[in-house]
N, C-alpha and C. Protein backbone atom coordinates (compact mmCIF):
# COMPACT_ATOMS: atom_id res chain seq x y z
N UNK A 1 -36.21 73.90 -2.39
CA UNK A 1 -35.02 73.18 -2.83
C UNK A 1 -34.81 71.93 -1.98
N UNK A 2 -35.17 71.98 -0.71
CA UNK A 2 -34.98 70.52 0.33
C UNK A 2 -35.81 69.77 -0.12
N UNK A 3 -37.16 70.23 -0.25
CA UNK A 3 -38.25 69.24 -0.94
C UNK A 3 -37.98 68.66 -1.89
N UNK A 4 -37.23 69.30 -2.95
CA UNK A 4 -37.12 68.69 -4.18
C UNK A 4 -35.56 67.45 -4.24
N UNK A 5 -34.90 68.02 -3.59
CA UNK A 5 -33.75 66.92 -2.94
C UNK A 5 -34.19 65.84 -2.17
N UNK A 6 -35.06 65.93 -1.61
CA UNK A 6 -35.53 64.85 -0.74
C UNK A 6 -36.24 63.67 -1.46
N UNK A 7 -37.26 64.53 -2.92
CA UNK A 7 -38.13 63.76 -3.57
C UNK A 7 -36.88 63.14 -4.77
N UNK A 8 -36.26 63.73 -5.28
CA UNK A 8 -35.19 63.22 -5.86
C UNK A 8 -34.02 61.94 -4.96
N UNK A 9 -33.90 62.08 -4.21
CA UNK A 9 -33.55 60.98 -3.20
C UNK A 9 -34.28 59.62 -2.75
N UNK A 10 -35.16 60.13 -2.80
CA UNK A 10 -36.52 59.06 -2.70
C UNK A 10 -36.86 58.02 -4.08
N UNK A 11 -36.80 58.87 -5.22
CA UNK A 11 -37.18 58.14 -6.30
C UNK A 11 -35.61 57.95 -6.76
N UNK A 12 -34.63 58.18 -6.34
CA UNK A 12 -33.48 57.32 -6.51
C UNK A 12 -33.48 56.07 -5.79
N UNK A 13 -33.66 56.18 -4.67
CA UNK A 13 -33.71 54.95 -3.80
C UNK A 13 -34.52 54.00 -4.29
N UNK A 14 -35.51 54.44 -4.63
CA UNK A 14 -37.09 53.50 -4.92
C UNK A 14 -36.72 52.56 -6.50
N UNK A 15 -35.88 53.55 -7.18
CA UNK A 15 -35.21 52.91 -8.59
C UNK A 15 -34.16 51.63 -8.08
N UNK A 16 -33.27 52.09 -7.44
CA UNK A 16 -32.34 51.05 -7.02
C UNK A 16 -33.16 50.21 -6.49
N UNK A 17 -33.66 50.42 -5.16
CA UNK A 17 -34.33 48.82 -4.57
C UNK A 17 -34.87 48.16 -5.62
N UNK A 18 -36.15 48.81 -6.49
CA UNK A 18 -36.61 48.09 -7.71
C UNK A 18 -35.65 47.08 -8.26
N UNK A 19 -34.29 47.78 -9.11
CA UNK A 19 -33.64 47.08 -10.12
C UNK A 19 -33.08 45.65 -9.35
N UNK A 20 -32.56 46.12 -7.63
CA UNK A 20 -31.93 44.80 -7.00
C UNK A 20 -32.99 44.12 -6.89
N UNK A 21 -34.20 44.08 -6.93
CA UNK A 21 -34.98 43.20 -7.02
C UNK A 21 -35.28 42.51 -8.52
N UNK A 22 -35.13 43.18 -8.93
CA UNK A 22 -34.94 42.73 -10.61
C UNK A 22 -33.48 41.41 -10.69
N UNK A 23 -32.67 41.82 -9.88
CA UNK A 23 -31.72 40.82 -9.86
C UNK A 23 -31.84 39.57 -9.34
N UNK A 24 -32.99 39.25 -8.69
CA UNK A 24 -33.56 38.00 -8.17
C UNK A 24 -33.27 36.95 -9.52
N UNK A 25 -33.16 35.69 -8.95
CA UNK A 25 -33.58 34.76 -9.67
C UNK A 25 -33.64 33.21 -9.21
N UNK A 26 -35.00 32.67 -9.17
CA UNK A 26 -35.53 32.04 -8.44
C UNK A 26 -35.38 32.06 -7.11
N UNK A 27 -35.60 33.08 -6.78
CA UNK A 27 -35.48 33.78 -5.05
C UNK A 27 -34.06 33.81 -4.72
N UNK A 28 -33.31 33.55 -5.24
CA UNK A 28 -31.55 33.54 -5.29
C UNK A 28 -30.93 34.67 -5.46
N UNK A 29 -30.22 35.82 -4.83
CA UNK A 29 -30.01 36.96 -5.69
C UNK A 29 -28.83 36.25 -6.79
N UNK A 30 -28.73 37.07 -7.98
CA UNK A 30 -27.63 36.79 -8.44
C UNK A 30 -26.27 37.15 -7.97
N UNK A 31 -26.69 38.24 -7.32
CA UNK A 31 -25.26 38.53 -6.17
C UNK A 31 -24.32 37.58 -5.54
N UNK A 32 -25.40 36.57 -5.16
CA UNK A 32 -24.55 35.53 -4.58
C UNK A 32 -23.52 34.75 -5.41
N UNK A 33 -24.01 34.53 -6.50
CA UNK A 33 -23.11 33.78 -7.05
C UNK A 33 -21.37 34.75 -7.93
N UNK A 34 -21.89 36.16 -7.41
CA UNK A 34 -20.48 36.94 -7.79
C UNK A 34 -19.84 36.63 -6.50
N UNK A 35 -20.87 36.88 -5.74
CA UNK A 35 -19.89 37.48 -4.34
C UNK A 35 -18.96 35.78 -4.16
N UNK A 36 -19.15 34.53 -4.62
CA UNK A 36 -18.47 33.64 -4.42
C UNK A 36 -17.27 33.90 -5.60
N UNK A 37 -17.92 34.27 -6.75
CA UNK A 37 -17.10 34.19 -8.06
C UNK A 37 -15.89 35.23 -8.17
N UNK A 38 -16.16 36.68 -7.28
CA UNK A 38 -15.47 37.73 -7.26
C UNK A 38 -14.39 38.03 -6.84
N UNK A 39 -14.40 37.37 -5.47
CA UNK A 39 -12.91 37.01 -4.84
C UNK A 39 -11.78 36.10 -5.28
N UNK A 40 -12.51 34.81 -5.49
CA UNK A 40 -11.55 34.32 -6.21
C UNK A 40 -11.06 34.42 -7.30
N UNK A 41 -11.46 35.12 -8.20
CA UNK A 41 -10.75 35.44 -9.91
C UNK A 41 -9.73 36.87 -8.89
N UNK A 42 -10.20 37.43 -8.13
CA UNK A 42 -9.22 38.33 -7.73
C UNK A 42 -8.05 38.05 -7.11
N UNK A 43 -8.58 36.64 -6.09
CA UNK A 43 -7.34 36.19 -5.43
C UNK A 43 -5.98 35.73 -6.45
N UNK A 44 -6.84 34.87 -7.43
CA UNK A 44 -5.82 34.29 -8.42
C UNK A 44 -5.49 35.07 -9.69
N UNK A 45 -6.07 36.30 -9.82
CA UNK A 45 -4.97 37.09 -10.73
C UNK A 45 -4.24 37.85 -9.51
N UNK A 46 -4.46 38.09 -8.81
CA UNK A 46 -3.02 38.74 -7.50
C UNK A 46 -2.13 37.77 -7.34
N UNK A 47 -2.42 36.32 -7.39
CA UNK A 47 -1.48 35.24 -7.17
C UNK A 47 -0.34 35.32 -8.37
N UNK A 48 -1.11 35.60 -8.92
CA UNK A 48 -0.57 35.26 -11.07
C UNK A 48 0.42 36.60 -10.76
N UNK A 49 0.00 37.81 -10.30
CA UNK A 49 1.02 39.00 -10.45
C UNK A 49 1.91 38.82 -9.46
N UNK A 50 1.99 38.42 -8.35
CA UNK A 50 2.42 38.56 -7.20
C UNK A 50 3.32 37.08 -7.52
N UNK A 51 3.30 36.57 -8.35
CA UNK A 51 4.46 35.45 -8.65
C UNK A 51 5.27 36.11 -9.55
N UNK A 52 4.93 36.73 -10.63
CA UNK A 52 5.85 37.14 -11.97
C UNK A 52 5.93 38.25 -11.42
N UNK A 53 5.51 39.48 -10.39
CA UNK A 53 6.27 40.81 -10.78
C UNK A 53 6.47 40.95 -9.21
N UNK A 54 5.70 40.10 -8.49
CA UNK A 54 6.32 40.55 -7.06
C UNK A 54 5.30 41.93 -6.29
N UNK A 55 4.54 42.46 -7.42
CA UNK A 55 3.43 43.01 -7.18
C UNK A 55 1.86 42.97 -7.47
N UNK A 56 1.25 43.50 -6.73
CA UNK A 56 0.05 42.98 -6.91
C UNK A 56 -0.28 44.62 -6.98
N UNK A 57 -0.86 44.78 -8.57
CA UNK A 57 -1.81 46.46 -8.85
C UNK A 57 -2.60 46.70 -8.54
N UNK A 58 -2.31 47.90 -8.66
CA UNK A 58 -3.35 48.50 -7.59
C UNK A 58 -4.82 48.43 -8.19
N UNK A 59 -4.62 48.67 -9.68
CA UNK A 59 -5.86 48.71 -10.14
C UNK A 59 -7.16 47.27 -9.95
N UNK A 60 -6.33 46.23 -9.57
CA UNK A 60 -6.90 45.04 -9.14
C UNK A 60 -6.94 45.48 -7.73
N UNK A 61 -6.39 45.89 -7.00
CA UNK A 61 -7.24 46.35 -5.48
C UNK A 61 -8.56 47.21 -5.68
N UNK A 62 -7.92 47.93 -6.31
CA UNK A 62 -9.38 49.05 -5.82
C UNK A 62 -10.69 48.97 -6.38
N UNK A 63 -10.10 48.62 -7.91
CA UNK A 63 -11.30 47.80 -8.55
C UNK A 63 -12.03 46.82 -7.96
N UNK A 64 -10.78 45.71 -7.52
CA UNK A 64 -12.15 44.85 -6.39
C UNK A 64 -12.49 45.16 -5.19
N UNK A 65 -11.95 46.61 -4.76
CA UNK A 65 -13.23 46.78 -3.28
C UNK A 65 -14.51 47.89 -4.24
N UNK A 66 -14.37 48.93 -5.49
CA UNK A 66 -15.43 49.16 -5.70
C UNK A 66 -16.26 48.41 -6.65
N UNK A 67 -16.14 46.83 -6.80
CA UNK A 67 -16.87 45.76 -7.24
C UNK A 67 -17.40 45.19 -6.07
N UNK A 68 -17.21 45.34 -4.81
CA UNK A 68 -17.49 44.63 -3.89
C UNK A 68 -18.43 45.70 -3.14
N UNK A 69 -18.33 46.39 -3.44
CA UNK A 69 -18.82 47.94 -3.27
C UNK A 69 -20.45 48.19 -3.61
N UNK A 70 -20.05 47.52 -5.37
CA UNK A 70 -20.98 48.13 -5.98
C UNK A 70 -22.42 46.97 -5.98
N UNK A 71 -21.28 45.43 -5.86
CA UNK A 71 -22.17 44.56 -5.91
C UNK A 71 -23.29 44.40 -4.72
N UNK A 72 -22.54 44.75 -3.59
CA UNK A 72 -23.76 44.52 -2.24
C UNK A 72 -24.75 46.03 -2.00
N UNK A 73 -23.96 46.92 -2.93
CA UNK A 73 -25.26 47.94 -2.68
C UNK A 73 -26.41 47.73 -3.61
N UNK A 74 -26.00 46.55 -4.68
CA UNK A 74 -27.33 46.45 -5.80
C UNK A 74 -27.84 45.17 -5.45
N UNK A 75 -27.20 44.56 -4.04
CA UNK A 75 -27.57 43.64 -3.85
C UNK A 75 -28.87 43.48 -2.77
N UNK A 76 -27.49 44.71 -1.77
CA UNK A 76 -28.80 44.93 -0.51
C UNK A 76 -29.10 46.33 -0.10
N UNK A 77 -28.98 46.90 -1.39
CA UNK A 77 -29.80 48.33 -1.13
C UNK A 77 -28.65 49.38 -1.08
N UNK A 78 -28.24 50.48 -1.28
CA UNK A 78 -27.26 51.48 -1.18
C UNK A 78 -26.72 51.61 0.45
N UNK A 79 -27.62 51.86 1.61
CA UNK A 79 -26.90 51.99 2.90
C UNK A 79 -26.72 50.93 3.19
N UNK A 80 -27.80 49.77 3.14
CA UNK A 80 -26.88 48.22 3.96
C UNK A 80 -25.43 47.81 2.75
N UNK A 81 -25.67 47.94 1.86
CA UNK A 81 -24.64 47.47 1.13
C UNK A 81 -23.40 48.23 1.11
N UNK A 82 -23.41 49.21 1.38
CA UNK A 82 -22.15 49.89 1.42
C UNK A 82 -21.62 49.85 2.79
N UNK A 83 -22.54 49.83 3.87
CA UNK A 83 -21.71 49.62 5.30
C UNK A 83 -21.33 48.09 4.98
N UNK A 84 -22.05 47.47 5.09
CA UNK A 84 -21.36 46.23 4.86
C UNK A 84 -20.27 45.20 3.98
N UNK A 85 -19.56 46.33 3.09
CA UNK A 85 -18.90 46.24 2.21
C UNK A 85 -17.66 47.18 2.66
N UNK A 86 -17.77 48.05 3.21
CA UNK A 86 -17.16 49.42 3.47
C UNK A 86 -16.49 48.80 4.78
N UNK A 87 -16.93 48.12 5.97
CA UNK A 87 -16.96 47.10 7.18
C UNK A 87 -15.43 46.42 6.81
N UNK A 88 -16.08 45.48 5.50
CA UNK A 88 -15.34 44.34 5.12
C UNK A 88 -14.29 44.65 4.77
N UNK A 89 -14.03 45.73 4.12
CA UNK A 89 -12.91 46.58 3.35
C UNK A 89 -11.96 46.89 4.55
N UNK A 90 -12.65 47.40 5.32
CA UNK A 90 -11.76 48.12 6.68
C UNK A 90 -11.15 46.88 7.53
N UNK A 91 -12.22 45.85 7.85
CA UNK A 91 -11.33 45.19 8.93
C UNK A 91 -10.57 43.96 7.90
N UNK A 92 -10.79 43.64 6.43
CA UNK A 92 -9.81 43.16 5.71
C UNK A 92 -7.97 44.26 5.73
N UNK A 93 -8.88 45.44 5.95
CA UNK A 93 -6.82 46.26 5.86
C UNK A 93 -6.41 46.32 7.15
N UNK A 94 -7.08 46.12 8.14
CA UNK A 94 -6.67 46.32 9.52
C UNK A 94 -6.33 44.99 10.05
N UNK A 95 -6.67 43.69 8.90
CA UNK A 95 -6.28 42.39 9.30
C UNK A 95 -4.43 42.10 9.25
N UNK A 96 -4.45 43.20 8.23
CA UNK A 96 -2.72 43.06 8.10
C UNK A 96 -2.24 44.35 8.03
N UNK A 97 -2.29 45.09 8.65
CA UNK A 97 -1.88 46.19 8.93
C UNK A 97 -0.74 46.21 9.66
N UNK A 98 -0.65 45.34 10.69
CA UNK A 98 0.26 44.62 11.80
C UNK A 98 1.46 44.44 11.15
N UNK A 99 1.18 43.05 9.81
CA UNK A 99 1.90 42.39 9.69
C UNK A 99 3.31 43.78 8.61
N UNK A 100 2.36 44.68 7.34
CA UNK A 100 2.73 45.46 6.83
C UNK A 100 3.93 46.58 7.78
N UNK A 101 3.19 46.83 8.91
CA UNK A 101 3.84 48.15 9.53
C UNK A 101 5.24 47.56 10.29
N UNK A 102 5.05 45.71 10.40
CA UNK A 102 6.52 45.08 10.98
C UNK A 102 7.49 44.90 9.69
N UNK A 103 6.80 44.84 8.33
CA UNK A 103 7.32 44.47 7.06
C UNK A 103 7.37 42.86 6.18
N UNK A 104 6.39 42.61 7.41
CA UNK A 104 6.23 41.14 6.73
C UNK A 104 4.95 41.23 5.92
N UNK A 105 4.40 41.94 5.08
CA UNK A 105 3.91 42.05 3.91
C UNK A 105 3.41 43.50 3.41
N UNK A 106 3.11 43.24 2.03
CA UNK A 106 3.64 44.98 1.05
C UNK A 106 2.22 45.42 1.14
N UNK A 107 2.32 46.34 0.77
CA UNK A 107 1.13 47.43 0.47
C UNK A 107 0.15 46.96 0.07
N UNK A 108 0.39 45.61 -1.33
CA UNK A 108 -0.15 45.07 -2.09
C UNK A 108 -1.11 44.01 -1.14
N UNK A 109 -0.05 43.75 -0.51
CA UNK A 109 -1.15 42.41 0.42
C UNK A 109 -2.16 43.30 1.33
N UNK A 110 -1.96 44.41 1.93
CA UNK A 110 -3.40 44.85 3.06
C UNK A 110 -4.44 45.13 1.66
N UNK A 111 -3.97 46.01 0.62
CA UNK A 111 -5.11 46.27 -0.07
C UNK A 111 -6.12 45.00 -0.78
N UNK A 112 -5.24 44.02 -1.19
CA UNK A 112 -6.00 43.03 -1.00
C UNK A 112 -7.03 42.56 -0.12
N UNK A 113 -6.59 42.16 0.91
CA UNK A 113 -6.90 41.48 1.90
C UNK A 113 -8.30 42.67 1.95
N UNK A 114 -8.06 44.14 1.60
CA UNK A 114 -8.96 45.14 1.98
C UNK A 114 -10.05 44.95 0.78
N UNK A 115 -10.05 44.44 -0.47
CA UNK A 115 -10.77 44.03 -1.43
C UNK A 115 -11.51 43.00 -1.41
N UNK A 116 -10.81 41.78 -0.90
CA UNK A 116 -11.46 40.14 -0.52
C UNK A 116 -12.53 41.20 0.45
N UNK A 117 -12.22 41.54 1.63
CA UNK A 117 -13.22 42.24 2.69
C UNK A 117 -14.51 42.83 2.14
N UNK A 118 -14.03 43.95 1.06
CA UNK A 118 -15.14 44.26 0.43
C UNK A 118 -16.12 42.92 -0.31
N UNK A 119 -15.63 42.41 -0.76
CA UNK A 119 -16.44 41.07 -1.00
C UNK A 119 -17.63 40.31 0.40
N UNK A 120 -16.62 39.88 0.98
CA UNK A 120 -16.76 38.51 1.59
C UNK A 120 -17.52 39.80 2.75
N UNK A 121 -17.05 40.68 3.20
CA UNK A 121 -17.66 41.37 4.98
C UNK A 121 -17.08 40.80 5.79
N UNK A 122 -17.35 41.65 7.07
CA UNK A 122 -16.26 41.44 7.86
C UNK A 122 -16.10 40.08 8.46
N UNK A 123 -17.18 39.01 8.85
CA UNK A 123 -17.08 37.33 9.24
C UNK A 123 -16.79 36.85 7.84
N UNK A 124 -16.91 37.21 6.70
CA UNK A 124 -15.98 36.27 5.79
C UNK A 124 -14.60 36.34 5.89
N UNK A 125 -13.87 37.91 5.62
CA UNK A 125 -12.62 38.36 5.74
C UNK A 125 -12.13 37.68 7.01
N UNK A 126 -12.57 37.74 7.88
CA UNK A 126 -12.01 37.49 9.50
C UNK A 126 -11.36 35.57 9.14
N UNK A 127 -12.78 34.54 8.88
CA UNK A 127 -12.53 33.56 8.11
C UNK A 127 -11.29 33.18 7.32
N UNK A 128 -11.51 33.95 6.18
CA UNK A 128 -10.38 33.90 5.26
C UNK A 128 -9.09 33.99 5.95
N UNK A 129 -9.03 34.49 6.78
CA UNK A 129 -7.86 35.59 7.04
C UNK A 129 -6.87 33.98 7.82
N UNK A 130 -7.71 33.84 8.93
CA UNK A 130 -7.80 32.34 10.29
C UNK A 130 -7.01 31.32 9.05
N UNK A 131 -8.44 30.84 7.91
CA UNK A 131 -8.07 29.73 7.48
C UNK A 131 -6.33 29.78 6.56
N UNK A 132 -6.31 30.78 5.66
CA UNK A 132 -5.28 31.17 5.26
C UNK A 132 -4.27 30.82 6.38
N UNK A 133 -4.09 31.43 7.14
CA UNK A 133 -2.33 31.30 8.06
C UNK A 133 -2.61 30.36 8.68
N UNK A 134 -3.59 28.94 9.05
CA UNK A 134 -3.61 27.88 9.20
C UNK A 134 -2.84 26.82 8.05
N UNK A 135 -3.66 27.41 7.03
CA UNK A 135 -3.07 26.65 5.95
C UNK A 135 -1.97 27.09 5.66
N UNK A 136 -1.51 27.94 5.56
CA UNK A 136 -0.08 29.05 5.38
C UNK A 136 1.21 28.20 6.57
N UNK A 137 0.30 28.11 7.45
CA UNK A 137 1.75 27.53 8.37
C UNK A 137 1.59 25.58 8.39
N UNK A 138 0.27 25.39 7.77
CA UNK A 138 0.87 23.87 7.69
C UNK A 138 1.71 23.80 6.35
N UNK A 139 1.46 24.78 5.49
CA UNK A 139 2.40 24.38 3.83
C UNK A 139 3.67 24.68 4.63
N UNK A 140 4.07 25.50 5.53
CA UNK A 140 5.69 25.69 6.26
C UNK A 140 6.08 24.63 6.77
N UNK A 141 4.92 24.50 7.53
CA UNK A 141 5.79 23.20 8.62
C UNK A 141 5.88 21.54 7.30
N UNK A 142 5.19 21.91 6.24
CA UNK A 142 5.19 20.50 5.36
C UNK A 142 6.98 20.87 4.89
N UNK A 143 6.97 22.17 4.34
CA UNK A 143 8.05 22.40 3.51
C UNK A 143 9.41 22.23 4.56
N UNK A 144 9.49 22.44 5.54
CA UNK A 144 10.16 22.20 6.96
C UNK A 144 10.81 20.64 6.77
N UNK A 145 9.35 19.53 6.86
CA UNK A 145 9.75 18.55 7.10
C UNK A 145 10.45 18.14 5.68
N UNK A 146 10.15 18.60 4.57
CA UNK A 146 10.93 17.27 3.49
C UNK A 146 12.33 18.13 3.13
N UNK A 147 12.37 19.59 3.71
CA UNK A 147 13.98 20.22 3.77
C UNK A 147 14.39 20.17 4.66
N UNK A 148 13.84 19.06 5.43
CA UNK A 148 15.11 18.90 7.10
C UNK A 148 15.10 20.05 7.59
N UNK A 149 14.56 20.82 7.81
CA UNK A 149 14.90 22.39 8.57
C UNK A 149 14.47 22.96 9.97
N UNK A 150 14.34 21.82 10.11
CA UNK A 150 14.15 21.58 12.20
C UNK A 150 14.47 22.81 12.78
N UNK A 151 15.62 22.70 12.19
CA UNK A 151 16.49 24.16 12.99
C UNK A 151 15.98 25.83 12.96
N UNK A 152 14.99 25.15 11.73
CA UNK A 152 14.31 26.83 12.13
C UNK A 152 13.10 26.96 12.89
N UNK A 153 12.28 25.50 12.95
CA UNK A 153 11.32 25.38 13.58
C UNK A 153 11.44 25.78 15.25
N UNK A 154 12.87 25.27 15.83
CA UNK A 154 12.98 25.22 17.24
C UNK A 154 13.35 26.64 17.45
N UNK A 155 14.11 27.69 16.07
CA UNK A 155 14.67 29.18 16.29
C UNK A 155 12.83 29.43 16.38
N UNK A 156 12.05 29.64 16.07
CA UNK A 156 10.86 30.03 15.96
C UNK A 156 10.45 30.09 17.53
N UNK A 157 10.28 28.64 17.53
CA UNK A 157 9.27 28.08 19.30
C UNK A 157 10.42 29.04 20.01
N UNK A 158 11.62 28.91 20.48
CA UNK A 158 12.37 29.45 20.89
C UNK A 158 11.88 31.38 21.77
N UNK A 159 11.87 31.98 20.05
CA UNK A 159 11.32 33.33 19.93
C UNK A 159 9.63 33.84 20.53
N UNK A 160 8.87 32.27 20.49
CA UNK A 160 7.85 32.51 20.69
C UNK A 160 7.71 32.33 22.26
N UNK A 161 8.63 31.42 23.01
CA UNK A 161 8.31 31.26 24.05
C UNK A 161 8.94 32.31 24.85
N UNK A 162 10.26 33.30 24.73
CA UNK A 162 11.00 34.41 25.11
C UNK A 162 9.80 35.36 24.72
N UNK A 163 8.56 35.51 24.11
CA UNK A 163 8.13 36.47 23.58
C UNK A 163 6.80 36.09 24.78
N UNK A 164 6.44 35.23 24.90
CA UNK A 164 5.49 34.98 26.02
C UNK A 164 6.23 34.80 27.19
């Protein structure tokens, strides 16, 4: 019975590597061009829900970490692709885990952020994460300057410098 599990394991594996190689094209996987395409149709239907209902479903989370899941294990084999997807997933929910458990964002945003991960892995997610609240706090400090709102800028520095 081990023998025959083992040989059955084997010619599973040997099928998959085959087919991801079948996904080549002109030495390009086609993977690549989801793994760019995947996140963002996800980011911007979470944007689209997360404007009109204030939530972002779940079924668009989980669906895009087992798309992100499914794509790098047919991309790079069942064990590299799933640690490295599985990676991305984890330190995308542990990127805002922080922010969730203080209440500055919902359920909806770690599982995200835990889906982009499954995509992108953990130096994309990490990326994303940086450039986002860069850009996130210059759209503040823009929206700051043309509503005169100084006054919250200095309550901020204020909090930050009592906090250091």
């Amino acid at each position: 019975l081990q023998t025959s599990y083992k040989t059955l394991q084997t010619l599973f594996s040997n099928k998959i590597n085959k087919q991801s190689k079948n996904l080549m094209l002109r030495n390009i996987p086609v993977g690549n061009h989801a793994i760019l395409c995947g996140p963002a149709i996800i980011a911007v239907a979470a944007l689209i829900s997360d404007l009109k209902t204030r939530k972002i479903p779940n079924i668009l989370t989980f669906s895009g970490i087992a798309g992100g899941l499914a794509l790098h294990m047919l991309n790079s084999g069942i064990e590299k692709g799933a640690i490295f997807s599985l990676k991305g997933a984890m330190v995308g929910g542990l990127l805002f885990l922080l922010p969730f458990l203080l209440g500055g964002a919902g359920g909806g945003d770690l599982k995200l952020l835990a889906a982009l991960g499954a995509w992108l892995g953990t130096r994309g997610i990490i990326n994303l994460f940086l450039y986002s609240a860069i850009i996130g706090a210059l759209i503040s400090l823009a929206l700051m300057i043309k509503n005169n709102s100084f006054h919250l800028l200095k309550n901020v520095w204020n909090d930050i410098v009592v906090f250091f």
